[in-house]
Protein backbone atom coordinates (compact mmCIF):
# COMPACT_ATOMS: atom_id res chain seq x y z
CA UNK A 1 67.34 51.26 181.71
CA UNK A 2 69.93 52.86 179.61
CA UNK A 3 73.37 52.59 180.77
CA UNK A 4 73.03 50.14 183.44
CA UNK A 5 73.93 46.71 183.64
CA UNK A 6 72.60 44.06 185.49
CA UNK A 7 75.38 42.93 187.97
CA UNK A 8 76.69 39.60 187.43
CA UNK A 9 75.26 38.07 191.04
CA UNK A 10 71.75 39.66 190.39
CA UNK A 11 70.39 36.66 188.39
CA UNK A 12 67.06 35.27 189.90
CA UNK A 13 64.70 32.79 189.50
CA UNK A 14 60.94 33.43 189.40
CA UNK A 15 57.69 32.60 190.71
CA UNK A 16 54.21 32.82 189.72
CA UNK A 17 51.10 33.67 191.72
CA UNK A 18 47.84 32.16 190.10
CA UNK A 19 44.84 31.89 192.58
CA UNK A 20 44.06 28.55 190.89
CA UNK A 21 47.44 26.74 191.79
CA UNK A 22 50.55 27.03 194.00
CA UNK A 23 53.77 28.96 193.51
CA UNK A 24 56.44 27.39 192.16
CA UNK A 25 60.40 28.46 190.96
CA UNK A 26 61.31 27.86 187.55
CA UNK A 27 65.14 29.39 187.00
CA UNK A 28 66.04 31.40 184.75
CA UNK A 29 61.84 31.90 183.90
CA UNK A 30 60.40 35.84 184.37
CA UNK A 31 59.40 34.88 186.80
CA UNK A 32 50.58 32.53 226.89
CA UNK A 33 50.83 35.02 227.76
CA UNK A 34 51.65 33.77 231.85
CA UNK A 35 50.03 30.34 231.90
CA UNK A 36 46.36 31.98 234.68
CA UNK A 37 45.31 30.44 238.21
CA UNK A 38 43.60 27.67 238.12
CA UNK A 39 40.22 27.77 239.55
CA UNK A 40 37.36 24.81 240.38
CA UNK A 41 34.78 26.72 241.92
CA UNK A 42 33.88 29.19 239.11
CA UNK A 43 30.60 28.30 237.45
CA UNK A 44 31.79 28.83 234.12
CA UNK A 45 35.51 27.35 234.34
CA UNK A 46 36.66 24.73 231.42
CA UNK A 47 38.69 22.61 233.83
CA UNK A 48 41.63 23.19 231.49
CA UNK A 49 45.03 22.37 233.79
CA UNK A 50 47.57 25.37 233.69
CA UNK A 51 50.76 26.35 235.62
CA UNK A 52 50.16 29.42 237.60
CA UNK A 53 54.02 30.64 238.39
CA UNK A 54 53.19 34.02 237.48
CA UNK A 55 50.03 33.85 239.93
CA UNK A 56 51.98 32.29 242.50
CA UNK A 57 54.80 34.89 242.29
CA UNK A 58 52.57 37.65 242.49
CA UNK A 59 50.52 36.27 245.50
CA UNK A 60 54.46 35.56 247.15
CA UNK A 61 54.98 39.22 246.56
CA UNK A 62 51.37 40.30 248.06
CA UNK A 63 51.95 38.08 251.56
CA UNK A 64 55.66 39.33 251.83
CA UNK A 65 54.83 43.50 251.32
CA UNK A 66 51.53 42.56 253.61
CA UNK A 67 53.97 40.99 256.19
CA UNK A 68 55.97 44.29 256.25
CA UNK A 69 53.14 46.36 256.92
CA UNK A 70 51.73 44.88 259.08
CA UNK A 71 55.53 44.93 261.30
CA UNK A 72 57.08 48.54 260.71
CA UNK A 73 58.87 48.42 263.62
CA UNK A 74 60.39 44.83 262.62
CA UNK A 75 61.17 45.89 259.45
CA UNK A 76 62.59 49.28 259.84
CA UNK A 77 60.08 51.16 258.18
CA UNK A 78 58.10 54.26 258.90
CA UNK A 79 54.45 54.33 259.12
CA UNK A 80 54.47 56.45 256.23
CA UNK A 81 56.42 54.11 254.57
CA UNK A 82 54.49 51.18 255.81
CA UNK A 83 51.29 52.62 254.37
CA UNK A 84 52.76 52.75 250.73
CA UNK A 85 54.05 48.94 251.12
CA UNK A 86 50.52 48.14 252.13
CA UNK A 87 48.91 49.58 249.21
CA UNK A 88 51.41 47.90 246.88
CA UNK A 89 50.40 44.49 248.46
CA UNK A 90 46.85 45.63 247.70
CA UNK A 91 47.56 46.38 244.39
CA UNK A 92 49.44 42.86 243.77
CA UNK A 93 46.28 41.19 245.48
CA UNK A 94 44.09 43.11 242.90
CA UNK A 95 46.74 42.05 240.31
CA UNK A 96 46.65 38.04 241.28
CA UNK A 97 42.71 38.04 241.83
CA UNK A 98 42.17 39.57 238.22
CA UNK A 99 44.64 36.62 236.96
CA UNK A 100 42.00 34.29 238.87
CA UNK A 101 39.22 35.83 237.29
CA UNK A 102 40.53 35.73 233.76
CA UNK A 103 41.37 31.89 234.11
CA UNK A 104 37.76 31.58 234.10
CA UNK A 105 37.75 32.05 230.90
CA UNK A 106 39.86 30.35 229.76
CA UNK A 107 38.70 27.66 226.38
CA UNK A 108 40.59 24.39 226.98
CA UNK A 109 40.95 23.67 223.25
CA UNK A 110 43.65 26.44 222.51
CA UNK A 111 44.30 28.05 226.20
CA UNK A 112 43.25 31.23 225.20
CA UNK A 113 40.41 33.61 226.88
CA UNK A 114 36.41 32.60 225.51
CA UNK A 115 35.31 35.97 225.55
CA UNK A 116 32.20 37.49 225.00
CA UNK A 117 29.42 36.37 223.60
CA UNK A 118 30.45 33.68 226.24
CA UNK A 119 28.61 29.91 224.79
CA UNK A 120 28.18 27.35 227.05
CA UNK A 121 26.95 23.61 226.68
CA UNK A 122 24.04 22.60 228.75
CA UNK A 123 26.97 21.81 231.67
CA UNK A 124 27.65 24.92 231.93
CA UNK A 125 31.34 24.39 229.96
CA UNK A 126 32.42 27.01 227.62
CA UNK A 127 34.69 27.32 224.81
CA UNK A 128 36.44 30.11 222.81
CA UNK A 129 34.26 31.11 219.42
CA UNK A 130 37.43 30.06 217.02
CA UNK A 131 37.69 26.28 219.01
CA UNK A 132 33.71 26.08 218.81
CA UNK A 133 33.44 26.72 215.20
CA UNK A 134 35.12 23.17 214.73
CA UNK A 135 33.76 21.17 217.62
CA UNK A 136 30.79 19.00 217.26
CA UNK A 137 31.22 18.13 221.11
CA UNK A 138 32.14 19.85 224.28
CA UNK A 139 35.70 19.31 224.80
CA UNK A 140 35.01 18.83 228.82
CA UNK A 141 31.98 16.68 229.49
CA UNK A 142 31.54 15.51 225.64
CA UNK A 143 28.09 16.35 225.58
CA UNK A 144 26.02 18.27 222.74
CA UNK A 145 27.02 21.88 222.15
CA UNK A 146 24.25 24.30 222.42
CA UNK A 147 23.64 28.34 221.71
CA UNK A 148 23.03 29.02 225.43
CA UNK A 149 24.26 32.72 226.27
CA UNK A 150 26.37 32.71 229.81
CA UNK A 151 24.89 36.51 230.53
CA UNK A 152 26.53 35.86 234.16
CA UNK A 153 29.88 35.30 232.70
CA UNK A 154 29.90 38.08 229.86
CA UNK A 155 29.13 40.43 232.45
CA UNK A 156 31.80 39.12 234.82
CA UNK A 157 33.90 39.50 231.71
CA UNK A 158 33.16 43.19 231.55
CA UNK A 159 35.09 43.67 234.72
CA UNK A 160 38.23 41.56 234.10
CA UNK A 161 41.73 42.58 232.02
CA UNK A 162 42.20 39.89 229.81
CA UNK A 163 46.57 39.39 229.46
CA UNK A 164 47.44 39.75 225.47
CA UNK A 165 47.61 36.30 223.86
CA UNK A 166 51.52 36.36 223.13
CA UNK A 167 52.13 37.24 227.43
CA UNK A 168 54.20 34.05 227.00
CA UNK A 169 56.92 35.80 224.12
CA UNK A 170 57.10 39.01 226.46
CA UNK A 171 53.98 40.77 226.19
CA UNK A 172 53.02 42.25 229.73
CA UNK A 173 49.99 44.08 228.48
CA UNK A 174 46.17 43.49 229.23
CA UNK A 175 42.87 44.76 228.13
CA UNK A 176 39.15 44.72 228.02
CA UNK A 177 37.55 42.23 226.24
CA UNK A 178 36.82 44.51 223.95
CA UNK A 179 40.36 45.77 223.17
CA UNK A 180 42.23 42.87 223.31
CA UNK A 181 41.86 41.41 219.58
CA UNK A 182 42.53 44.87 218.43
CA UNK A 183 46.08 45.01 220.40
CA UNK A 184 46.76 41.33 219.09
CA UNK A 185 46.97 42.28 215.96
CA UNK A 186 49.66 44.82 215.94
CA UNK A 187 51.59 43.45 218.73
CA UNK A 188 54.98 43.76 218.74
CA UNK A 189 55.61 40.54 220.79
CA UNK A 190 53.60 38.13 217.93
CA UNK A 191 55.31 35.83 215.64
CA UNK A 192 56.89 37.48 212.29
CA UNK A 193 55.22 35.66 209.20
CA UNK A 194 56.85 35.13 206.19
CA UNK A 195 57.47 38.75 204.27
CA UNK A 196 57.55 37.23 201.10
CA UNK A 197 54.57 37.95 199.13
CA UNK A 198 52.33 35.73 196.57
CA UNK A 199 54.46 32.74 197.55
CA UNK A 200 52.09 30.98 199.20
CA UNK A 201 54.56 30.40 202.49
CA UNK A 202 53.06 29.38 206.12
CA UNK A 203 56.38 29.95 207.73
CA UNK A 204 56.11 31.85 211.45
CA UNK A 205 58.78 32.53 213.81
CA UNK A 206 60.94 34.81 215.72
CA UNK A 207 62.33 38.23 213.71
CA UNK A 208 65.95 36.67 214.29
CA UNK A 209 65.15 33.53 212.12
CA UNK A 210 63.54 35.44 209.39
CA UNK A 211 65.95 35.92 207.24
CA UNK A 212 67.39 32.35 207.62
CA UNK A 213 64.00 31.18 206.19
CA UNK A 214 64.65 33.33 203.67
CA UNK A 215 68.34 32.29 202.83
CA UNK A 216 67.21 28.31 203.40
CA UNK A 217 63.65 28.60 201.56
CA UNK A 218 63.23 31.15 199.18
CA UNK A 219 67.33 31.14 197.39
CA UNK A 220 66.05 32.77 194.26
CA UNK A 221 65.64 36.09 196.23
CA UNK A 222 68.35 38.54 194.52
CA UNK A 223 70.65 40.51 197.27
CA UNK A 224 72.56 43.18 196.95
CA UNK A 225 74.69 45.60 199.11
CA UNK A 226 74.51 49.30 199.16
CA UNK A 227 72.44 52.14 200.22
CA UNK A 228 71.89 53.14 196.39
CA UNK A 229 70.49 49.79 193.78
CA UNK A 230 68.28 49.50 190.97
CA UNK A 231 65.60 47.58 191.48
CA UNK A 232 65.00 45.46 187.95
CA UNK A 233 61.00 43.82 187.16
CA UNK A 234 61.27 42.28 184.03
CA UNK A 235 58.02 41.34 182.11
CA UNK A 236 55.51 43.86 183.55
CA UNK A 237 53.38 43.29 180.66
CA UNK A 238 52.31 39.55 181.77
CA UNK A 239 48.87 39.14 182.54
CA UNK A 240 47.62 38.45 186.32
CA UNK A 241 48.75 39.07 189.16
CA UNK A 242 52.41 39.43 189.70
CA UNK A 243 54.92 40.17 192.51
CA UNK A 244 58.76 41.21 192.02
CA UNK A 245 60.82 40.56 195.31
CA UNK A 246 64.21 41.85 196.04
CA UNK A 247 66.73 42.14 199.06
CA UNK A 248 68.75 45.29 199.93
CA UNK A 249 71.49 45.42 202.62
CA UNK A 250 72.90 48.09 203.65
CA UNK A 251 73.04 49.97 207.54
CA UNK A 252 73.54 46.50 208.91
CA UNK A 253 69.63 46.10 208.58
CA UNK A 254 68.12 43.81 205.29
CA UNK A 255 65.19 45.45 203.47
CA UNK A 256 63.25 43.73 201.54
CA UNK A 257 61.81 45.55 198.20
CA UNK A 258 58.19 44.83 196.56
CA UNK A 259 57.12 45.23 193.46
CA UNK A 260 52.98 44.43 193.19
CA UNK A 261 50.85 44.13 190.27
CA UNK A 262 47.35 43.91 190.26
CA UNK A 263 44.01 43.43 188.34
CA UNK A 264 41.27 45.35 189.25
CA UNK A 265 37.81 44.81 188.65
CA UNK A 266 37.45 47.23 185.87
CA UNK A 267 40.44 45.59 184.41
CA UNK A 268 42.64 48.40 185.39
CA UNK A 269 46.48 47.63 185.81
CA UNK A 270 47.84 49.25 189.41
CA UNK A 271 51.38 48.99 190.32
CA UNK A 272 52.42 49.35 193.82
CA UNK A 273 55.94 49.49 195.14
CA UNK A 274 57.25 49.53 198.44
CA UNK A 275 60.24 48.96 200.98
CA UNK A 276 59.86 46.52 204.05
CA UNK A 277 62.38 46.23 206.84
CA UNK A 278 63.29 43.55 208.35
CA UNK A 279 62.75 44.44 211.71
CA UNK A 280 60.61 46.19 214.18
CA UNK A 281 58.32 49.27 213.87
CA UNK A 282 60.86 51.01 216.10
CA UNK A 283 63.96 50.13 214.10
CA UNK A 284 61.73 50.94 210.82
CA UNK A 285 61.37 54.47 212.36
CA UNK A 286 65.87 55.41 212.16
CA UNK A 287 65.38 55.35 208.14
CA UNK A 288 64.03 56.58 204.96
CA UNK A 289 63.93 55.67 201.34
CA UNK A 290 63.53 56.82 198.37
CA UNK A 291 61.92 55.39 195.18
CA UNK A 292 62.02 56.67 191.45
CA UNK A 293 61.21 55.88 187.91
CA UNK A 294 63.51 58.15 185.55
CA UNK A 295 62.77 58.04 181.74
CA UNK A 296 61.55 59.39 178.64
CA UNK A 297 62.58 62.89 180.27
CA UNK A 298 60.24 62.30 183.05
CA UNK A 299 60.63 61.44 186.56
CA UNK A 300 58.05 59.63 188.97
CA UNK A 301 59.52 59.65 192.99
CA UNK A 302 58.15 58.56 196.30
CA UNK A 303 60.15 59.32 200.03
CA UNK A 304 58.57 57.50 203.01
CA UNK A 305 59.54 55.98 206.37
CA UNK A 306 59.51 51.95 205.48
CA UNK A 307 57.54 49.27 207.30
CA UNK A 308 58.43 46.66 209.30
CA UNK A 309 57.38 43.09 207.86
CA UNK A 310 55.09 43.07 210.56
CA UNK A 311 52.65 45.65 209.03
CA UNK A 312 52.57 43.24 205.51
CA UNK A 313 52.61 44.41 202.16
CA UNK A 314 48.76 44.26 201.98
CA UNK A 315 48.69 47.13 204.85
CA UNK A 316 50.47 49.62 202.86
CA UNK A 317 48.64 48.63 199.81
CA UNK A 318 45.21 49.48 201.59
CA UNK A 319 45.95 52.61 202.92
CA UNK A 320 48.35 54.05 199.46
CA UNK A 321 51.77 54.07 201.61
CA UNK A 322 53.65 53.07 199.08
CA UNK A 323 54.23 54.33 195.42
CA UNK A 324 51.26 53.89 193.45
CA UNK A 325 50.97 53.87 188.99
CA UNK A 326 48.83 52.61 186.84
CA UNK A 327 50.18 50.51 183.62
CA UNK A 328 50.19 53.66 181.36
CA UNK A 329 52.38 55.61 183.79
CA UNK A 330 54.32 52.10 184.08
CA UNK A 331 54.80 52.18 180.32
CA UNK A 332 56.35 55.86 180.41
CA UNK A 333 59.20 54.13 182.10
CA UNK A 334 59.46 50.60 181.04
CA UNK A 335 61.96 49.77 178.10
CA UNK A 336 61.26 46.71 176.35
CA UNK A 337 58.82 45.30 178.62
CA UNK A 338 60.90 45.78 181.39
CA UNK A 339 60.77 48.34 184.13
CA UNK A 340 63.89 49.89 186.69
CA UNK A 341 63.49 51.41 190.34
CA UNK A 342 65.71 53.29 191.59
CA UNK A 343 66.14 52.52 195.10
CA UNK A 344 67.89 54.58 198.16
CA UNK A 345 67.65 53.87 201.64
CA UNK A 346 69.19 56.54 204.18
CA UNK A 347 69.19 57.22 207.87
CA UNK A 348 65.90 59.27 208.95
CA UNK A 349 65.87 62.90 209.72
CA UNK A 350 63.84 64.90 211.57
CA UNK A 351 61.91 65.76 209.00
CA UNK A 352 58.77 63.74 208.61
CA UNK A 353 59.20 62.14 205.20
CA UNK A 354 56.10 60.45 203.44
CA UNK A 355 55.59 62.81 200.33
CA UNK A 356 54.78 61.61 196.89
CA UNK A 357 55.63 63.20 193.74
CA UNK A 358 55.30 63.49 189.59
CA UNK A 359 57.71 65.41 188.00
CA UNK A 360 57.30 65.56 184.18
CA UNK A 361 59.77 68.07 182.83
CA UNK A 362 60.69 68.35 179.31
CA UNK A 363 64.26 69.97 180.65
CA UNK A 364 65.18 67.27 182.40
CA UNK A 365 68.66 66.62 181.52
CA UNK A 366 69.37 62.94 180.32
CA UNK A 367 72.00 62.46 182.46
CA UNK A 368 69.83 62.49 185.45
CA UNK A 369 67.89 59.83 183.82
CA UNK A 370 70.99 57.29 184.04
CA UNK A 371 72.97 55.92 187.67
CA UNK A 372 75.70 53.85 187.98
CA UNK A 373 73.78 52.02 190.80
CA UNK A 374 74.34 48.38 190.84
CA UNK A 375 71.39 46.68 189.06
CA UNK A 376 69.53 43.70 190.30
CA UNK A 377 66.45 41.83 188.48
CA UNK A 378 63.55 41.03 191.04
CA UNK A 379 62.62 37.43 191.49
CA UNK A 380 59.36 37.27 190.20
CA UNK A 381 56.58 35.72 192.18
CA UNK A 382 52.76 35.49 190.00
């Protein structure tokens, strides 16, 4: 872009994506939830050994509030107030016996609930679908695996609140059998993946490591500081598949910018660009940002609310929340192959701010078309 230079810390290495091969970095190149109660007389149980402290606290809790009720004078309380404790031991004993009924269920492969359609061996063991896709053997007696539907157990099932899969990272929620793999997927308590696109990386962890794995494993990532930057993708024009990753810090909070290029089916070029924070949904929610493409007297811009790298690049690409061009608005822009984003990040207002717009003016003064925003060249991942 015309009157920008690229800041002397902004070099980056790249990478590139083919579907054939792995990623690799050339320089200088374009580049528990609470463990349930164990039970041994259920028809249908796997035998699998688990902890029950949760269990055991509740059922602590139900005899003590049962205790008090059942003494008001002892205790000091009113009947009134007797009556209330009472029902809140009831609803802990309802609480502990659907924890009893959910261990069940529970596979003893990978701990988790087998839910329905509930398969049992011809012992009457059952495992979760995902564990008995790669058995050849029942993990509890070792005997042949069979397609035998346990209708008593799926309708048992239909009747218990299974506890989300990530209880054990501080999820307290649970849900119908139905619901549950639903809620899994966008729960809040489930481990971040890596952010970075096209690379290929299994990483998972906490949000508060994420960016380490980013500073330790992926160093060709350009950074830079301020709420204003241009974002710089060299080499639009190669052919494939290609990703151009950048960092922005600014707000105390690192953003991570994303510059995707794919090949459709029909051999059209699309270009999608989009901010990720990273962070939570919630913290996602206190800011805005801004993209635009200024050239050639034109102006392309796109304001939304960015997503936390829990949603995933691919999210926002399905559902067009992001900015979206094909390669011939891409070449209205580009200079020498090689195209600049402008990129501002701000605090959120009240005003709800996910608007798109094209602005092609032939009075667009040239001056608007230049910023003295520090320049940094994505690290290219294809």
């Amino acid at each position: 872009m015309n009157g920008n230079k690229v800041h002397p810390s902004s070099k980056a290495s790249a990478h590139y994506r083919n579907s054939n091969s792995s990623a690799a970095a050339t320089t200088g190149a374009p580049i528990g939830r609470p463990a349930p109660l164990q039970s041994d007389s259920a028809a249908g149980c796997a035998g699998a050994k688990s902890v029950p402290v949760l269990p055991q606290m509740i059922g602590a809790a139900a005899a003590a509030a049962a205790a008090l009720a059942a003494s008001p004078s002892s205790s000091g309380l009113t009947p009134g107030a007797a009556s209330l404790v009472g029902a809140g031991a009831s609803a802990a004993d309802s609480a502990a016996h659907n924890m009893e009924l959910a261990s069940l269920f529970e596979c003893p492969v990978c701990f988790d609930y087998a839910l329905p359609p509930v398969i049992q061996c011809q012992a009457g063991h059952i495992v979760c679908s995902n564990c008995r896709a790669k058995l050849t053997s029942c993990p509890s007696c070792r005997g042949p695996l069979a397609n035998i539907r346990n209708l008593a157990m799926e309708r048992l099932a239909a009747q218990v609140q299974f506890p989300c899969k990530y209880a054990s990272n501080g999820c307290l929620a649970a849900f119908h059998h139905t619901a549950k793999a639903e809620h899994e997927e966008i729960c809040e308590f489930r481990p971040y993946v890596c952010p970075c696109p096209g690379a290929s990386c299994k990483w998972q962890g906490s949000l508060e490591n994420v960016m380490q794995h980013l500073t330790q494993q992926h160093k060709s990532i350009t950074t830079l500081q301020g709420e204003d930057i241009i974002f710089l993708a060299t080499d639009i024009n190669l052919p494939g598949a290609v990703d151009w990753v950048m960092m922005q810090n600014c707000f105390g909070y690192h953003f991570m910018l994303v510059l995707e290029k794919q090949e459709r089916m029909d051999s059209q070029v699309m270009f999608y660009a989009i901010v990720q924070l990273i962070g939570t949904r919630k913290q996602a929610e206190q800011f805005a940002y801004r993209l635009e493409l200024n050239g050639q007297r034109r102006r392309l811009t796109w304001e939304a609310t960015p997503r936390s790298i829990h949603d995933g690049v691919h999210a926002a690409i399905a559902n067009s929340d992001c900015l979206v061009f094909d390669s011939n608005i891409a070449s209205l822009f580009a200079e020498t192959g090689n195209l600049g984003i402008s990129v501002t990040i701000s605090m959120a207002t009240a005003a709800a701010v996910a608007t798109g717009s094209l602005n092609s003016s032939s009075d667009l003064p040239q001056q608007q078309q230049q910023s003295s925003s520090i320049c940094g060249q994505g690290m290219q991942i294809g």
